[in-house]
Every structure is written in C-alpha cells, then in structure tokens.
PDB file of N, CA and C in Angstrom:
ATOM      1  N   UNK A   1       0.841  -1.181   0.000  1.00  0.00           N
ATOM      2  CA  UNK A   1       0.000   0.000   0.000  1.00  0.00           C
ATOM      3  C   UNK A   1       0.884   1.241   0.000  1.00  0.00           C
ATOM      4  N   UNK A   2       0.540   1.878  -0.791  1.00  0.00           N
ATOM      5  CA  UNK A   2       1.536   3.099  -1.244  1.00  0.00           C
ATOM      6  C   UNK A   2       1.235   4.326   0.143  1.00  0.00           C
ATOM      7  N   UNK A   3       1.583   5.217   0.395  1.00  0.00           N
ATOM      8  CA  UNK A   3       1.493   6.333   1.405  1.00  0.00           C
ATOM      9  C   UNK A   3       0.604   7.638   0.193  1.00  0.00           C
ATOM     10  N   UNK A   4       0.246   8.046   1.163  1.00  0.00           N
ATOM     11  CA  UNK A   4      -0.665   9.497   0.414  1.00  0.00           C
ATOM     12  C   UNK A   4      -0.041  10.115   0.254  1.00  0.00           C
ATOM     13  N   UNK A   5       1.135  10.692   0.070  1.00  0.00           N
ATOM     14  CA  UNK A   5       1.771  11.845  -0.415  1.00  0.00           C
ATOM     15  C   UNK A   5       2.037  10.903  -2.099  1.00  0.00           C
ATOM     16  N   UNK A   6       2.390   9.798  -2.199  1.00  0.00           N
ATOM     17  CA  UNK A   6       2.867   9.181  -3.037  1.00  0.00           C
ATOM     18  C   UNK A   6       1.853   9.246  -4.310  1.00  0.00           C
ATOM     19  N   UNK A   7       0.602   8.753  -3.773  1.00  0.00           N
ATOM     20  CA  UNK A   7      -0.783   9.329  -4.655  1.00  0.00           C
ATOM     21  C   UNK A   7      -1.287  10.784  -4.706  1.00  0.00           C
ATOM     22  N   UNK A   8      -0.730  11.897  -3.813  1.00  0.00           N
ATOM     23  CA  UNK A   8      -1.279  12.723  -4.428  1.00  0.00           C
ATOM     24  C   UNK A   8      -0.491  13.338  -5.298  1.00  0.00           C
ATOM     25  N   UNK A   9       0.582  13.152  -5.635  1.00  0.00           N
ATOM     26  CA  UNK A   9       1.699  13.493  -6.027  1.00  0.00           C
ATOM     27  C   UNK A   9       0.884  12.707  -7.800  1.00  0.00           C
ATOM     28  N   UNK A  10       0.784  11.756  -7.704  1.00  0.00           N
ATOM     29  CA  UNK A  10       0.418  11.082  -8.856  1.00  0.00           C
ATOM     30  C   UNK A  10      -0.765  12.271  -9.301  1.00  0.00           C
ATOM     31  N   UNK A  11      -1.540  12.171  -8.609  1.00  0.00           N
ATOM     32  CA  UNK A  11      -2.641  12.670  -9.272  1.00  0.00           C
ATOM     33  C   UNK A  11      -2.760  14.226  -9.160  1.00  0.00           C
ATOM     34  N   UNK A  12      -1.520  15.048  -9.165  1.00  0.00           N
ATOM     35  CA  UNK A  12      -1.340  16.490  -9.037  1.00  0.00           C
ATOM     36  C   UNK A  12      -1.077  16.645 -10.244  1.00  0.00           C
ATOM     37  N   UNK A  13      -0.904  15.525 -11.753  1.00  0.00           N
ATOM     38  CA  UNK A  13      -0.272  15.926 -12.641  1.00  0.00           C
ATOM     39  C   UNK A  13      -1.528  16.165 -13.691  1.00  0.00           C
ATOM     40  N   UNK A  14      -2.045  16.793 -14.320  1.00  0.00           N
ATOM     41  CA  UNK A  14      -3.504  16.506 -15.531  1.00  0.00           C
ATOM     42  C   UNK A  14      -3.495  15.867 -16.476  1.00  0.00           C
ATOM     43  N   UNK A  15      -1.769  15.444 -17.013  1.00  0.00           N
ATOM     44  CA  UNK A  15      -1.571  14.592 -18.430  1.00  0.00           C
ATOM     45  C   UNK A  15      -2.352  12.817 -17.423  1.00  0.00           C
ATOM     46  N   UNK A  16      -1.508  12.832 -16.303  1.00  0.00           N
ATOM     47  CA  UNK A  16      -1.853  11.853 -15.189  1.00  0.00           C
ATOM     48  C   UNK A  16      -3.022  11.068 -15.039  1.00  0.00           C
ATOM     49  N   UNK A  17      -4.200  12.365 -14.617  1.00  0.00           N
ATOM     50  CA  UNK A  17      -5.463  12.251 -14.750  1.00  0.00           C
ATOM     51  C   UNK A  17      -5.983  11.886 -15.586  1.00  0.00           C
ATOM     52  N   UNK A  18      -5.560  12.708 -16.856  1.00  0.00           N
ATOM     53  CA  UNK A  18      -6.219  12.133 -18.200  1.00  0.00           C
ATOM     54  C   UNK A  18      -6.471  10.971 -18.544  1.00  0.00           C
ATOM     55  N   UNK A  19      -5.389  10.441 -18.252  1.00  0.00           N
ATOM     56  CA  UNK A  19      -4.307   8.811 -18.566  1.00  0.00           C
ATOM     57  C   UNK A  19      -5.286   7.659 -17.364  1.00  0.00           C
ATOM     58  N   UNK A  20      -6.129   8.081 -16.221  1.00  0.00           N
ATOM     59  CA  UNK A  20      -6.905   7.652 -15.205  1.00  0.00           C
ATOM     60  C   UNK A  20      -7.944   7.729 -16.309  1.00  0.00           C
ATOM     61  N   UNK A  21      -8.595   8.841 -16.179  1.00  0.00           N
ATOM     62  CA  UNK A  21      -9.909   8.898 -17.213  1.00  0.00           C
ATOM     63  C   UNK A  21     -10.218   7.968 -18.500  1.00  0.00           C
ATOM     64  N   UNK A  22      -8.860   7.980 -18.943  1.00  0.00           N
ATOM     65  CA  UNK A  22      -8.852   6.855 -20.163  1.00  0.00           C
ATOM     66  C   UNK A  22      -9.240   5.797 -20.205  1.00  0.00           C
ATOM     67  N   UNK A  23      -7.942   5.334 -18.456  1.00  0.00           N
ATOM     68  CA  UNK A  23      -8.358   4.006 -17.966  1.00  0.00           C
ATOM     69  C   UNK A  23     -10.141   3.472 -17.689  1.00  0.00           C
ATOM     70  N   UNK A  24     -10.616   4.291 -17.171  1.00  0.00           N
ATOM     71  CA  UNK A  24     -11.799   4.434 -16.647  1.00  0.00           C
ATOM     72  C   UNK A  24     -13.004   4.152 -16.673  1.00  0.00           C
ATOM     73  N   UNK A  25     -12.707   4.572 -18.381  1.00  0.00           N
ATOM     74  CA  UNK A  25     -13.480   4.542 -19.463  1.00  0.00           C
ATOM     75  C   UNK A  25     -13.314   2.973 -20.342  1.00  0.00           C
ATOM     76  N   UNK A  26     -12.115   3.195 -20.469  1.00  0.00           N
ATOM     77  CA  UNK A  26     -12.056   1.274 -21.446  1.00  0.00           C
ATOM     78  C   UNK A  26     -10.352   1.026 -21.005  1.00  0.00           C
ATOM     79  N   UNK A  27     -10.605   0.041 -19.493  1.00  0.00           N
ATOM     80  CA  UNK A  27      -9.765  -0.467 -18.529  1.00  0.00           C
ATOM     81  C   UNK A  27      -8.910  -1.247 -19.632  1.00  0.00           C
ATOM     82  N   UNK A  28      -7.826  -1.610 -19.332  1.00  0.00           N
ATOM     83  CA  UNK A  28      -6.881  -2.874 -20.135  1.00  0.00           C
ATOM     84  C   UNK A  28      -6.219  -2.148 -21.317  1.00  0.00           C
ATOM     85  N   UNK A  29      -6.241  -1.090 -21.573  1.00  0.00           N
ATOM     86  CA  UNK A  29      -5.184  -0.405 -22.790  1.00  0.00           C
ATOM     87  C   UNK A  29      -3.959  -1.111 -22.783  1.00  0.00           C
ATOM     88  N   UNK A  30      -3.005  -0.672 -23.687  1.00  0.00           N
ATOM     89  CA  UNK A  30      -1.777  -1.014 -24.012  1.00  0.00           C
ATOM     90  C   UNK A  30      -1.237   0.464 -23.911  1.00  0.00           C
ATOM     91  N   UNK A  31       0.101   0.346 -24.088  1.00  0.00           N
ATOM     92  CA  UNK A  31       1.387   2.017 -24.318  1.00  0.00           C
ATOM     93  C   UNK A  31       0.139   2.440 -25.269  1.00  0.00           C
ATOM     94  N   UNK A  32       0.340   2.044 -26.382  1.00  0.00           N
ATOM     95  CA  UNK A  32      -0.579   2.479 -27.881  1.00  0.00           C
ATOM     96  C   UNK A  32      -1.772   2.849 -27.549  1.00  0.00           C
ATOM     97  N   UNK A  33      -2.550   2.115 -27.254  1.00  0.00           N
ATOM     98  CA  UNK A  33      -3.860   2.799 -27.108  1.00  0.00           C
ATOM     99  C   UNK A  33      -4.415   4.069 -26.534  1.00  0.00           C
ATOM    100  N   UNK A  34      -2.996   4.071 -25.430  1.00  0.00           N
ATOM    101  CA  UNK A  34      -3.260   5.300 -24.072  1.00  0.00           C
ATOM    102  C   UNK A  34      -2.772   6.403 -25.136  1.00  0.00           C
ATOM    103  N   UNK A  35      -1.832   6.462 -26.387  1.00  0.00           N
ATOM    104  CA  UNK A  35      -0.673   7.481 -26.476  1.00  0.00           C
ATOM    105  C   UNK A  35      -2.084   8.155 -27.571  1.00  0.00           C
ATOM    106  N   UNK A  36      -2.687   7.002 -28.119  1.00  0.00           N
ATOM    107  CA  UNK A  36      -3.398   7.826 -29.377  1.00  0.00           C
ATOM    108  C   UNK A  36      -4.226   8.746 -29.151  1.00  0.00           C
ATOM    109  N   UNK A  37      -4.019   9.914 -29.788  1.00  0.00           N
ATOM    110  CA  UNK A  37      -4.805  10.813 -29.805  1.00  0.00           C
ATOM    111  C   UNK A  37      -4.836  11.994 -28.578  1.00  0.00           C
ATOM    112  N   UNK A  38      -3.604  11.810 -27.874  1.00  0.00           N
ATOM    113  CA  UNK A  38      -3.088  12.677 -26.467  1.00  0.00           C
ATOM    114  C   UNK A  38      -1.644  13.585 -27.084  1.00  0.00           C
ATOM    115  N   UNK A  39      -1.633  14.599 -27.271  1.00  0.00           N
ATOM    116  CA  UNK A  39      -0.412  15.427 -27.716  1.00  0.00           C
ATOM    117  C   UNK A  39       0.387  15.100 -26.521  1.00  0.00           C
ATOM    118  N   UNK A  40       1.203  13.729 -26.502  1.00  0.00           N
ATOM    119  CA  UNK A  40       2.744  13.484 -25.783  1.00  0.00           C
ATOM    120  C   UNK A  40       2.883  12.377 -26.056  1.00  0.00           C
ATOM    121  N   UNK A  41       4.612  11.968 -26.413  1.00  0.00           N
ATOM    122  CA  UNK A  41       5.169  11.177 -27.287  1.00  0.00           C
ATOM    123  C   UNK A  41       4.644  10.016 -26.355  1.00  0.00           C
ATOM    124  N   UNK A  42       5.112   9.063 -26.643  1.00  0.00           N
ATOM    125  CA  UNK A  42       5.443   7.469 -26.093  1.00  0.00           C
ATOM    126  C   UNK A  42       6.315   7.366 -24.770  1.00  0.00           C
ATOM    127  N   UNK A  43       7.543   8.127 -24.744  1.00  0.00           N
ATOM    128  CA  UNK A  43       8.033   7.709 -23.791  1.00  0.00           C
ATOM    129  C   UNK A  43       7.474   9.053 -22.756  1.00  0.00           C
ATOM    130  N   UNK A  44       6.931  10.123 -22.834  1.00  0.00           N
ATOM    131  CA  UNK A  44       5.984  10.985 -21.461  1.00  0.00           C
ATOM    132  C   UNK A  44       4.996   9.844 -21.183  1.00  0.00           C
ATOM    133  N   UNK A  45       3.772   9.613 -22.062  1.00  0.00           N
ATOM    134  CA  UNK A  45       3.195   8.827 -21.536  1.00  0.00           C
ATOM    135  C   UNK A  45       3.367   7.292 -20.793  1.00  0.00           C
ATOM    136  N   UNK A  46       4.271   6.775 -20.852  1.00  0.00           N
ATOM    137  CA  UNK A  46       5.135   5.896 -20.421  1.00  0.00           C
ATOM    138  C   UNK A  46       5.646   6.281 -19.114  1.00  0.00           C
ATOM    139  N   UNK A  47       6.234   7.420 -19.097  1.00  0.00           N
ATOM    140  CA  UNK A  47       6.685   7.930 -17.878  1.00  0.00           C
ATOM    141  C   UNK A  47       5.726   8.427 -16.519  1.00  0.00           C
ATOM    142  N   UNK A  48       4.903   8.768 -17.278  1.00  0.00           N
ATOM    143  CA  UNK A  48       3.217   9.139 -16.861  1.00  0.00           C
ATOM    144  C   UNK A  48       2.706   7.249 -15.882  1.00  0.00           C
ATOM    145  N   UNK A  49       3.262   7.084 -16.938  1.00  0.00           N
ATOM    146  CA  UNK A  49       2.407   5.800 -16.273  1.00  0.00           C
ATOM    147  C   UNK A  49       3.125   4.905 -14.853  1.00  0.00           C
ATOM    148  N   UNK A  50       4.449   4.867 -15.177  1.00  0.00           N
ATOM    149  CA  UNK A  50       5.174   4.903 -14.190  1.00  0.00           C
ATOM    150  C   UNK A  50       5.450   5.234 -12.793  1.00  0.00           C
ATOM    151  N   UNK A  51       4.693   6.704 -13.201  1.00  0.00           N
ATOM    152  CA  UNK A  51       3.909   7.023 -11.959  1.00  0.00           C
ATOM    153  C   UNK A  51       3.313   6.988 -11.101  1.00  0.00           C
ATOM    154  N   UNK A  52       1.774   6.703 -12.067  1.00  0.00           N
ATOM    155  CA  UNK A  52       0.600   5.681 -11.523  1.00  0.00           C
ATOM    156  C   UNK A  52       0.972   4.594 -11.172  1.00  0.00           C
ATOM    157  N   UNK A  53       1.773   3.823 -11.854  1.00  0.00           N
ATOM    158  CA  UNK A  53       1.598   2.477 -10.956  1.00  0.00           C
ATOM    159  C   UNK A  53       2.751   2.622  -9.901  1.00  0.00           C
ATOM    160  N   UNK A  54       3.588   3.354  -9.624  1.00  0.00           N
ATOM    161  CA  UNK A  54       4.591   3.861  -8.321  1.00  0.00           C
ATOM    162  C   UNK A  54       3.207   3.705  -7.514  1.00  0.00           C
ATOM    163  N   UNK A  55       2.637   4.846  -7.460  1.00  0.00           N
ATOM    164  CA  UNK A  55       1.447   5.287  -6.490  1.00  0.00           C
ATOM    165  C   UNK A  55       0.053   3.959  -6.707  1.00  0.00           C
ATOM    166  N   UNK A  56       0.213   2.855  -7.557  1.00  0.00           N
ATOM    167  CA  UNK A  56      -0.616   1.855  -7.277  1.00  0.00           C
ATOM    168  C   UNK A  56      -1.645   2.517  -7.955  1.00  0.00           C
ATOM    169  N   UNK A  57      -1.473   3.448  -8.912  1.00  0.00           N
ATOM    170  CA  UNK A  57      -3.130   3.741  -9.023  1.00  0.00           C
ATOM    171  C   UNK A  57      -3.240   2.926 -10.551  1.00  0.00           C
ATOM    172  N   UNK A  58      -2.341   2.605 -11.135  1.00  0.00           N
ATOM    173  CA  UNK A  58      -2.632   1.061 -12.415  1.00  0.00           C
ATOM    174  C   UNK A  58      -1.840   0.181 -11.964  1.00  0.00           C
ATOM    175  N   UNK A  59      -2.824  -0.875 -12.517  1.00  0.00           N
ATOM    176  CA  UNK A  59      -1.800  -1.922 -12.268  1.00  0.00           C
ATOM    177  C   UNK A  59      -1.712  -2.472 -13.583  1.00  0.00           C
ATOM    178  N   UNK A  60      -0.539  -3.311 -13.724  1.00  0.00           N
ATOM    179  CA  UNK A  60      -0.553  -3.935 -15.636  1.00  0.00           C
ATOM    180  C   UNK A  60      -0.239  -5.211 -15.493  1.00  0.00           C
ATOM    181  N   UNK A  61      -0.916  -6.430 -16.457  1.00  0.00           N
ATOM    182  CA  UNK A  61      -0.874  -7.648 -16.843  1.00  0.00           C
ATOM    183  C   UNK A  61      -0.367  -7.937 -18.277  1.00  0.00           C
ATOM    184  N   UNK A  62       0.480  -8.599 -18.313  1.00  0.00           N
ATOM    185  CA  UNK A  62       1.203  -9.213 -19.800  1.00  0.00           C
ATOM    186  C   UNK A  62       0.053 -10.068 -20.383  1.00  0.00           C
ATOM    187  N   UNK A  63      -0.226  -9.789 -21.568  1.00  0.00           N
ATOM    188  CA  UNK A  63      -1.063 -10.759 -22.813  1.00  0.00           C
ATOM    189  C   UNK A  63       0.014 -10.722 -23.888  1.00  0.00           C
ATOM    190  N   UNK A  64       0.401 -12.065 -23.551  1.00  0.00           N
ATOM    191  CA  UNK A  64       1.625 -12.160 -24.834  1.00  0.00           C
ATOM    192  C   UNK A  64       2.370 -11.158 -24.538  1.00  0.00           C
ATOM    193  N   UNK A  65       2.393  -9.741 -26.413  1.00  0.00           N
ATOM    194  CA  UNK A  65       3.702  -9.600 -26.324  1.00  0.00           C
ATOM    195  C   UNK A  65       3.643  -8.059 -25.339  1.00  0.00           C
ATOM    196  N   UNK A  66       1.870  -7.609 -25.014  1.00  0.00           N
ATOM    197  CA  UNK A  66       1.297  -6.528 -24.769  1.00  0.00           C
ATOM    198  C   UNK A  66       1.689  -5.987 -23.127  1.00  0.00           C
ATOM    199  N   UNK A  67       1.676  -5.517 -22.810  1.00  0.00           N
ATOM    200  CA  UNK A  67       1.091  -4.821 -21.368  1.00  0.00           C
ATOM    201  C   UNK A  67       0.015  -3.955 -21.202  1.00  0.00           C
ATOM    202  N   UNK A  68      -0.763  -4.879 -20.445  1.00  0.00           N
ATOM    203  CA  UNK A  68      -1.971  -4.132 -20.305  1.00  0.00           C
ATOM    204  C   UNK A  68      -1.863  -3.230 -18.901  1.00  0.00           C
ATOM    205  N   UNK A  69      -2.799  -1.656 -18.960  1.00  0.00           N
ATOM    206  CA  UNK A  69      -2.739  -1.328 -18.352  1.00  0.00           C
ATOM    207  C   UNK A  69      -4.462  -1.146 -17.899  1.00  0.00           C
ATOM    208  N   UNK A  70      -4.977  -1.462 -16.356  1.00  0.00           N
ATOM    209  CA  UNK A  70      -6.026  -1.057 -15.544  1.00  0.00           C
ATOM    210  C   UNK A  70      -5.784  -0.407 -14.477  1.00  0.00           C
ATOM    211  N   UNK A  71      -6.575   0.186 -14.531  1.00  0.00           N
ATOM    212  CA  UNK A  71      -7.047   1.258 -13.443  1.00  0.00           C
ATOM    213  C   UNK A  71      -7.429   0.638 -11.941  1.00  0.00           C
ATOM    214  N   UNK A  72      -6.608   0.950 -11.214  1.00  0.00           N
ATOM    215  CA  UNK A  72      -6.762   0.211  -9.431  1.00  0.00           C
ATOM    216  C   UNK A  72      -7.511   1.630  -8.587  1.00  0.00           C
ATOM    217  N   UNK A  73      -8.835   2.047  -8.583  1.00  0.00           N
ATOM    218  CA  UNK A  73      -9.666   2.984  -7.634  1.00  0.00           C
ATOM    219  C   UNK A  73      -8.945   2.840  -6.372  1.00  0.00           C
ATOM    220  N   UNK A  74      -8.731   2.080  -5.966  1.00  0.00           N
ATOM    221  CA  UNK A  74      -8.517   1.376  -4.291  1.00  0.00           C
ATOM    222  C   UNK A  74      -7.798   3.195  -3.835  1.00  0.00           C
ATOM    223  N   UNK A  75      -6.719   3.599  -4.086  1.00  0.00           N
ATOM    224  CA  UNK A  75      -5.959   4.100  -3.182  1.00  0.00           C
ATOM    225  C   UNK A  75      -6.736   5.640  -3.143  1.00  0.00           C
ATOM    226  N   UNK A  76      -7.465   5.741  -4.457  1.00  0.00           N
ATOM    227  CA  UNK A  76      -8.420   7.451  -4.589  1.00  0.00           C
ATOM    228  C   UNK A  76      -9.429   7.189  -3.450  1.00  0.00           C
ATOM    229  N   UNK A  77     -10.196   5.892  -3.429  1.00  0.00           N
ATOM    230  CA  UNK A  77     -11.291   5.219  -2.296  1.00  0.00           C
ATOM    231  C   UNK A  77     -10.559   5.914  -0.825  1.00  0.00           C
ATOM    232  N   UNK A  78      -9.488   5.450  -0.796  1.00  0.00           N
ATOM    233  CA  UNK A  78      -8.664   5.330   0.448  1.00  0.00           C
ATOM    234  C   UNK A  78      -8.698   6.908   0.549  1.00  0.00           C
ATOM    235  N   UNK A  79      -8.067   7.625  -0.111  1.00  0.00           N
ATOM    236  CA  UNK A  79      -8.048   9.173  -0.190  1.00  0.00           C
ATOM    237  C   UNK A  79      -9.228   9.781   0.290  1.00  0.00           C
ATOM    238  N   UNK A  80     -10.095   9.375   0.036  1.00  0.00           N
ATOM    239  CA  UNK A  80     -11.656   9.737  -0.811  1.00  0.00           C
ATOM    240  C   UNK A  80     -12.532   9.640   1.230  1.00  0.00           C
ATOM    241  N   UNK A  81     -11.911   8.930   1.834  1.00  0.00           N
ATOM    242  CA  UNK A  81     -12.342   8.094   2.571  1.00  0.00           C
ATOM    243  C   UNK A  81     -11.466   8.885   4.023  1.00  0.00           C
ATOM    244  N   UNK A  82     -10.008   9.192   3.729  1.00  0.00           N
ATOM    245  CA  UNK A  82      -9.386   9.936   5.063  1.00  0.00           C
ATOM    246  C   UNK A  82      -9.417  11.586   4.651  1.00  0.00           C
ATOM    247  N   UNK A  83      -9.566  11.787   3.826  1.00  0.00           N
ATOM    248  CA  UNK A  83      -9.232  13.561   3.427  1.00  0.00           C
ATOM    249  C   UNK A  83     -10.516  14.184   2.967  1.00  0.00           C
ATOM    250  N   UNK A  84     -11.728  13.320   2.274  1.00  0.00           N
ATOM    251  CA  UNK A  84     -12.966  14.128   2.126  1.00  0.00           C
ATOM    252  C   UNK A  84     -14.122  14.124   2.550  1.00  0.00           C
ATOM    253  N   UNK A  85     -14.328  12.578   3.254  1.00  0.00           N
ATOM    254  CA  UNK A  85     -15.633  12.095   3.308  1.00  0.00           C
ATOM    255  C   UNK A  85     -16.024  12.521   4.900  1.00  0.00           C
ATOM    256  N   UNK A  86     -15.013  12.661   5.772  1.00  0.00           N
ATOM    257  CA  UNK A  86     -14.964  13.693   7.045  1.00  0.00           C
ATOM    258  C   UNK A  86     -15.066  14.767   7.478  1.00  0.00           C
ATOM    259  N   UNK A  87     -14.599  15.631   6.034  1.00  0.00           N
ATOM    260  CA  UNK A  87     -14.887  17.334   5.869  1.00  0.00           C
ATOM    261  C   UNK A  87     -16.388  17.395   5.665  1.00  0.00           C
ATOM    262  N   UNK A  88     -16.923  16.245   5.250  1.00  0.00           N
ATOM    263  CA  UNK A  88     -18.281  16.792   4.138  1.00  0.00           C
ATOM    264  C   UNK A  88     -18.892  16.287   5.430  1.00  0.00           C
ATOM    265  N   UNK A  89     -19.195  15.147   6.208  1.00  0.00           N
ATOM    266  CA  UNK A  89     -19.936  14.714   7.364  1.00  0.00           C
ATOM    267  C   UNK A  89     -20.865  16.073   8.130  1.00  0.00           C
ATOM    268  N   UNK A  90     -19.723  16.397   8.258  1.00  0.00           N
ATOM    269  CA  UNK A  90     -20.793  17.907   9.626  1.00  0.00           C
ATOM    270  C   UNK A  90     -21.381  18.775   8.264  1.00  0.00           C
ATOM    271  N   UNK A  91     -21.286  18.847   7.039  1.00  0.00           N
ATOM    272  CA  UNK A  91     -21.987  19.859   6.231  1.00  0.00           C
ATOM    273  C   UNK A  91     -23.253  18.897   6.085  1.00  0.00           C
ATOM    274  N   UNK A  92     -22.857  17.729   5.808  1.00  0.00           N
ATOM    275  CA  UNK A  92     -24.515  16.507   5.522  1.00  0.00           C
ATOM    276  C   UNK A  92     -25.241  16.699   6.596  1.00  0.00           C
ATOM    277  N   UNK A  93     -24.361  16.482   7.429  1.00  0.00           N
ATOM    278  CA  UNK A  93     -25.732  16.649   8.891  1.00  0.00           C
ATOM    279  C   UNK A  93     -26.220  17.756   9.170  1.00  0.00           C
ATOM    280  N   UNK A  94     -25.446  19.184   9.044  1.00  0.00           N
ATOM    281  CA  UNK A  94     -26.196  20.365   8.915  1.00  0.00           C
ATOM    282  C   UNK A  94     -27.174  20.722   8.007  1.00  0.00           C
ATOM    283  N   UNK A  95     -27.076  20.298   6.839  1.00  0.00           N
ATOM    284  CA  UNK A  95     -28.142  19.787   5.932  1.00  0.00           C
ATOM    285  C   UNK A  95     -29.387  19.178   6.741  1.00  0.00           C
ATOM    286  N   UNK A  96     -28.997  18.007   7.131  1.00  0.00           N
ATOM    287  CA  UNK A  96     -30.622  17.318   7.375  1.00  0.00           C
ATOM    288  C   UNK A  96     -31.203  17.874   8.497  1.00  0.00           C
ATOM    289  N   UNK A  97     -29.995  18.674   9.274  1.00  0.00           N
ATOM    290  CA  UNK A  97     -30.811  19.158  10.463  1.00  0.00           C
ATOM    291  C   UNK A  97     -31.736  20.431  10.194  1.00  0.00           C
ATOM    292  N   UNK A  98     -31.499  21.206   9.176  1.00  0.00           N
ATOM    293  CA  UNK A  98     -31.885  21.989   8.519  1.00  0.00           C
ATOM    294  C   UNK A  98     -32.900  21.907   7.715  1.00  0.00           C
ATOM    295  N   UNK A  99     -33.226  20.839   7.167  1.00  0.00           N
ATOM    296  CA  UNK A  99     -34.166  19.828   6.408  1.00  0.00           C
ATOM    297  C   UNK A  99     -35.373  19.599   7.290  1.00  0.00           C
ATOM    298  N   UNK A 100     -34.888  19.072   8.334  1.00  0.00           N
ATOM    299  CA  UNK A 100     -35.966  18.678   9.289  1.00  0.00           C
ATOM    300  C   UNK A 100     -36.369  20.083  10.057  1.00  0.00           C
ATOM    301  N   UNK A 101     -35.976  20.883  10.494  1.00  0.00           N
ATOM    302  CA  UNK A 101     -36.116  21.788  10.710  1.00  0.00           C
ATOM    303  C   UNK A 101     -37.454  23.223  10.367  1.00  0.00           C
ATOM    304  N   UNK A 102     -36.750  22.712   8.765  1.00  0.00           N
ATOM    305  CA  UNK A 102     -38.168  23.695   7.625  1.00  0.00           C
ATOM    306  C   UNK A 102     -39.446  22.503   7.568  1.00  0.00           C
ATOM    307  N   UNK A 103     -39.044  21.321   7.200  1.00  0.00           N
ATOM    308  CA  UNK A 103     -40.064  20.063   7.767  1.00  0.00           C
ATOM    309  C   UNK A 103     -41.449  20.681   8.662  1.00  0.00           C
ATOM    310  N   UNK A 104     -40.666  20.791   9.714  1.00  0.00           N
ATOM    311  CA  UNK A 104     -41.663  21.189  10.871  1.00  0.00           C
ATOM    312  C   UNK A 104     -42.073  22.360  11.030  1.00  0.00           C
ATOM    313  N   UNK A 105     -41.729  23.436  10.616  1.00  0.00           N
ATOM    314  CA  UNK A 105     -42.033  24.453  10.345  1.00  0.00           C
ATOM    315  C   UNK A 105     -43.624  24.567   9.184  1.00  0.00           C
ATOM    316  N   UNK A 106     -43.357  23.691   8.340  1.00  0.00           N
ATOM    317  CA  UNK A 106     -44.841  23.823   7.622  1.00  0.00           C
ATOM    318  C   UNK A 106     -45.855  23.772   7.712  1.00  0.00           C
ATOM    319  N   UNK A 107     -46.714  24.576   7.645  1.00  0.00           N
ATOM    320  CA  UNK A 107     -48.622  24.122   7.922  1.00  0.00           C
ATOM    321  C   UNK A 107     -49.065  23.032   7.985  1.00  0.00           C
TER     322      UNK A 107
END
C-alpha cells in the first residue's frame, strides 16, 4: 500500500489524470492505445504511467507480447475516505438538520 503523499503526487499531474480517465473509461489499454490521440510522445506517456503504478493507481498484466494497463480505484477510495468524506460529514448533517427543521415548520 503506497502512502498518500505518493498518490497525491500522482494525481497532481492533468496529463496523469487524463491517462486515469482513459483508464476508466475502457480499462486494459496497451502504451498504444493510451498514447493515441493525447499530444505526448510514447516515452511521457510511459513515464506518466510509471507514476501511476509507483502510487498503485494502475496496475498492468502481460497478454503475450502486450502490457496491459487497468485502473486500481482502491488508493483514490482510500483518499476519498481519510481527506474528504470527514470534511463533508458535519456539512450533511447540517443539511438534514436543517431539512428537518423547515419540515416542521410547515402548515
């Protein structure tokens, strides 16, 4: 399990993101598939990817002569889970308390 500076570091980059989004969308690419149609050569995106899977956020499987690359959510979950889903808690509940609130207030 990688450390959070390690993933946010990954995902501070937008070529990065993109290269997530791709995944996202149609998991199991190859180098080729990811490079087409993204203005950066073979070896940025390569390097790009290197990244991601440093920080665990792809992981890749050999088919023959290919490397496939998928998309591993797990460590954004993990992120998602110590850095946002705790900030937002007391705004949800101020919400429903607020909710219930005008609730009872009505005729």
């Amino acid at each position: 399990m990688q450390d959070d500076d390690t993933v946010f570091h990954a995902l501070a980059d937008a070529s990065r993101r993109e290269l997530l989004d791709r995944l996202y969308a149609r998991d199991g690419q190859t180098l080729r598939e990811l490079t087409a149609g993204l203005d950066m050569s073979r070896q940025a995106v390569s390097k790009h990817l290197g990244v991601l899977e440093a920080a665990d956020l792809v992981v890749t499987r050999r088919s023959g002569r290919e490397k496939l690359h998928f998309l591993n959510p797990v460590p954004i979950r993990l992120i998602h889970d110590r850095w946002i889903d705790k900030y937002t808690e007391h705004r949800i509940a101020a919400l429903m308390d607020l909710k219930s609130e005008l609730e009872e207030k009505r005729p």
